[in-house]
Protein backbone atom coordinates (compact mmCIF):
# COMPACT_ATOMS: atom_id res chain seq x y z
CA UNK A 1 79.25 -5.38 12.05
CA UNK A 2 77.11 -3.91 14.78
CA UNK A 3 75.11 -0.90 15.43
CA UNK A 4 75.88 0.85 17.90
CA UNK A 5 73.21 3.61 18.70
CA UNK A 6 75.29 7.41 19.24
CA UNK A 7 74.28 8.76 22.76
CA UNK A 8 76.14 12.12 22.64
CA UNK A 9 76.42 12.49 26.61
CA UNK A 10 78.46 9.20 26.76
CA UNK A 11 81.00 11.59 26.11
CA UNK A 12 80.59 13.88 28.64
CA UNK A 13 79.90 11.44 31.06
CA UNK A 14 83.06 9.09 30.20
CA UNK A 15 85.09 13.00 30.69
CA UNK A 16 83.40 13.82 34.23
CA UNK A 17 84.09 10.33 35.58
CA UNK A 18 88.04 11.14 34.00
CA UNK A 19 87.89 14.68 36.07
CA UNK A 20 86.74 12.84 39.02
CA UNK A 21 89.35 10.34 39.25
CA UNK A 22 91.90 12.79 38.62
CA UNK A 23 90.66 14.93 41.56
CA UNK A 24 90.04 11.83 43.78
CA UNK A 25 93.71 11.07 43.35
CA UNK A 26 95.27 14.66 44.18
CA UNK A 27 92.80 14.96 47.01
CA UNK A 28 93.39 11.67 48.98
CA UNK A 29 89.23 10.60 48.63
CA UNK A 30 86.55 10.47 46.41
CA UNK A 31 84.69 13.21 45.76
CA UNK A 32 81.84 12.21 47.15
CA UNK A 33 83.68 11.72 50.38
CA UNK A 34 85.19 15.29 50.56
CA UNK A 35 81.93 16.79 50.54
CA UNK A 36 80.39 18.53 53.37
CA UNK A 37 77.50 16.75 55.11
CA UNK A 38 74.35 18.88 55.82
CA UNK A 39 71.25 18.16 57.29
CA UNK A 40 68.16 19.09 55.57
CA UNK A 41 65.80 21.73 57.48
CA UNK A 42 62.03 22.67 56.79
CA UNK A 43 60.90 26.04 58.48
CA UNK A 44 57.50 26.58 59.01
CA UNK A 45 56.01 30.18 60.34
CA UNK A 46 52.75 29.46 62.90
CA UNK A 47 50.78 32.65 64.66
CA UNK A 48 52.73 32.12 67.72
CA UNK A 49 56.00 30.17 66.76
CA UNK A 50 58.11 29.67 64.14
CA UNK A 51 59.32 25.37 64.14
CA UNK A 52 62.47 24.40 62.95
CA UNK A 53 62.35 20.55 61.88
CA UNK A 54 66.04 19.06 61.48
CA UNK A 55 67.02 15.83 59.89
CA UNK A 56 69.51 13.99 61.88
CA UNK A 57 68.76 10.10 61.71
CA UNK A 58 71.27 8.12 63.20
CA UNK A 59 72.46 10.86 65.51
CA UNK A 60 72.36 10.96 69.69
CA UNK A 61 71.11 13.55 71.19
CA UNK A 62 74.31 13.98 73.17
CA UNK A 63 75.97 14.88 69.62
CA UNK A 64 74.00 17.16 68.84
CA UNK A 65 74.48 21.03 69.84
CA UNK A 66 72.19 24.10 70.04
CA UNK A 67 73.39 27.42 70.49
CA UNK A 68 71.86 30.94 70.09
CA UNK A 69 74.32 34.05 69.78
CA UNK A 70 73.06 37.38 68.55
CA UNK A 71 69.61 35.95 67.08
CA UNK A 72 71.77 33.59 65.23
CA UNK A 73 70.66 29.83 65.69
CA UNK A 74 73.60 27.22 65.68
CA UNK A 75 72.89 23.64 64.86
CA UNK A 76 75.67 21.77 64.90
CA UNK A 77 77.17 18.19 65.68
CA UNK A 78 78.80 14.80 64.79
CA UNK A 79 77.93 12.04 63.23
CA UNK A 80 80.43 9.21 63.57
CA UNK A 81 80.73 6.11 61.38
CA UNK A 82 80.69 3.48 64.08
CA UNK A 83 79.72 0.01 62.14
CA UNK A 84 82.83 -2.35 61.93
CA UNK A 85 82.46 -5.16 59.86
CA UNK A 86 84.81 -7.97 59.31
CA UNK A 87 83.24 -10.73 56.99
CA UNK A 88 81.80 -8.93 54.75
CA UNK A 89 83.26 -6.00 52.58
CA UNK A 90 80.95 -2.63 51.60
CA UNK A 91 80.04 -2.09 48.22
CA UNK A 92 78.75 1.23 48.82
CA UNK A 93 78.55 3.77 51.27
CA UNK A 94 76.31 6.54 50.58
CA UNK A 95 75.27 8.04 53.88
CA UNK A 96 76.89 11.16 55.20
CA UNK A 97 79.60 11.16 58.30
CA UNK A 98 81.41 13.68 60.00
CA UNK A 99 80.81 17.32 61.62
CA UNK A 100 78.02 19.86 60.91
CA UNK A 101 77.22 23.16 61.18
CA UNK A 102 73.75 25.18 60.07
CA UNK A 103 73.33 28.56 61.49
CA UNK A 104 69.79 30.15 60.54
CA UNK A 105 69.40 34.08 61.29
CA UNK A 106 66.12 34.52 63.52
CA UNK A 107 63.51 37.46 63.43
CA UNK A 108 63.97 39.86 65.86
CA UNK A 109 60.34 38.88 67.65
CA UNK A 110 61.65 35.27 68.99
CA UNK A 111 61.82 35.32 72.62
CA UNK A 112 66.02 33.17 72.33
CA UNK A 113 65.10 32.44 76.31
CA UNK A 114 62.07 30.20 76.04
CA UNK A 115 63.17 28.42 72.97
CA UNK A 116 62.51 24.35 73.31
CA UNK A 117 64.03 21.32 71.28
CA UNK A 118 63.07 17.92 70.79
CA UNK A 119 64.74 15.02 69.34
CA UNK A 120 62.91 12.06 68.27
CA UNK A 121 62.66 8.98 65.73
CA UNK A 122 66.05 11.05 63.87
CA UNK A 123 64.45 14.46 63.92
CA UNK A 124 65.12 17.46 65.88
CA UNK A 125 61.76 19.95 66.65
CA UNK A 126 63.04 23.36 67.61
CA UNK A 127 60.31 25.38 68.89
CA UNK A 128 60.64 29.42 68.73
CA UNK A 129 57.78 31.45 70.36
CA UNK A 130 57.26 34.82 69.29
CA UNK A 131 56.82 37.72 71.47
CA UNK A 132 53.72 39.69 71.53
CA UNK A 133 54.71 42.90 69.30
CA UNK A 134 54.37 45.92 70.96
CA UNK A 135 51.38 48.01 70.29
CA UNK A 136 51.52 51.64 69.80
CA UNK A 137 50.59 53.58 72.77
CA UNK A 138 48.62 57.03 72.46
CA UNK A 139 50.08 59.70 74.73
CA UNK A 140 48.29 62.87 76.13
CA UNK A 141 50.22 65.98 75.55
CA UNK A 142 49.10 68.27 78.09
CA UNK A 143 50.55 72.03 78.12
CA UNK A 144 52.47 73.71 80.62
CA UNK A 145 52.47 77.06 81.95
CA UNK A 146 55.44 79.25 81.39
CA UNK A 147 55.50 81.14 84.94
CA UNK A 148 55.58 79.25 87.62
CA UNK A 149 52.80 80.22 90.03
CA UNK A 150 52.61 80.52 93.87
CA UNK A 151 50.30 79.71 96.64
CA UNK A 152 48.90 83.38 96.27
CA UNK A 153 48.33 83.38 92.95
CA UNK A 154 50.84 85.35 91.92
CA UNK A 155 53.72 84.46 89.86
CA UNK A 156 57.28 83.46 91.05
CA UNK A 157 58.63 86.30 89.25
CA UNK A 158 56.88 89.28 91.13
CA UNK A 159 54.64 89.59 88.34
CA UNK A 160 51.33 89.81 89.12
CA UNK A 161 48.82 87.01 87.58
CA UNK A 162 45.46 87.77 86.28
CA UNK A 163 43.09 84.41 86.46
CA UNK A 164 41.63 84.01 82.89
CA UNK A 165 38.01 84.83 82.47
CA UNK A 166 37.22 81.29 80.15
CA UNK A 167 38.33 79.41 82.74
CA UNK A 168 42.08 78.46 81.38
CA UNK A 169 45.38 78.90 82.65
CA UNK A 170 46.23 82.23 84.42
CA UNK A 171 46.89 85.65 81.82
CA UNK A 172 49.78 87.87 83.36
CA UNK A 173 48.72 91.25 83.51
CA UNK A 174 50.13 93.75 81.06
CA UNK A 175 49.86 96.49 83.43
CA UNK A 176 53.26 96.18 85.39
CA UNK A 177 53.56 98.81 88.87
CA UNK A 178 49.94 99.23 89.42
CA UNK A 179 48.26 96.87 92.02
């Protein structure tokens, strides 16, 4: 009689492949096959830009689509399973077909008009340029005076105007009916 050493995940394992099967059935695929297909993408903040790098090898550019909507950036495209082979038969298929979608919510200091893409050796460089922020501004306040005066010197009102004696803005008199 032979040993046979316990491994208590051969369990677990021999149950997940079960599960698997049973869901590969009801669902018309494998698993695997139902799953959605993502790119990966690596964000990187610079001074002046933030860079979007976007892993799409085997992809044409004319597949792929960028759109910006509300400072929402839309990647998005297709990537079709094109090979056709007739002799020989696959014994696995691992990479990822069909449609995509990655949306990424941008800062609100990217300037969405200037933004540049470039698509080369299977990956797309999005470039985002940041717009200056806007620095605060000091204001004079400067105060006004409450009667309007005239070319005479006196005020709009009839009231006459005394000018002030430091040099300031005109006092109105307190004396009212004598000139």
């Amino acid at each position: 009689m032979a040993l046979v050493r316990w491994d208590p995940f051969r369990d677990l394992t021999s149950l997940q492949n079960e599960v698997n099967r049973l869901f590969s059935r009801a669902g018309g695929g494998d698993v695997a096959e139902r799953q959605a297909w993502m790119p990966s993408v690596d964000v990187v903040e610079a001074q002046d830009s933030i860079k979007l790098k976007v892993e799409l090898a085997g992809m044409k550019p004319e597949d792929i689509k960028l759109e910006v909507d509300d400072n929402v950036l839309t990647v998005s495209g297709e990537r079709r399973f094109e090979e056709e082979v007739r002799e020989d038969k696959y014994y696995r298929i691992e990479r990822r077909y069909g449609s995509f979608s990655r949306s990424i919510a941008l800062p609100q200091n990217v300037a969405t008009d200037d933004i540049d893409a470039a698509y080369e050796s299977g990956v797309l460089e999005v470039t985002l340029p940041k717009v200056e922020e806007a620095k605060p501004k000091r204001i004079a306040v400067t105060i006004r005076d409450r009667a309007a005066e005239t070319i005479e010197g006196g005020s709009a009102e009839g009231i006459p105007v005394a000018p002030a004696s430091d040099g300031g803005a005109p006092v109105e008199s307190a004396a009212q009916g004598s000139p």
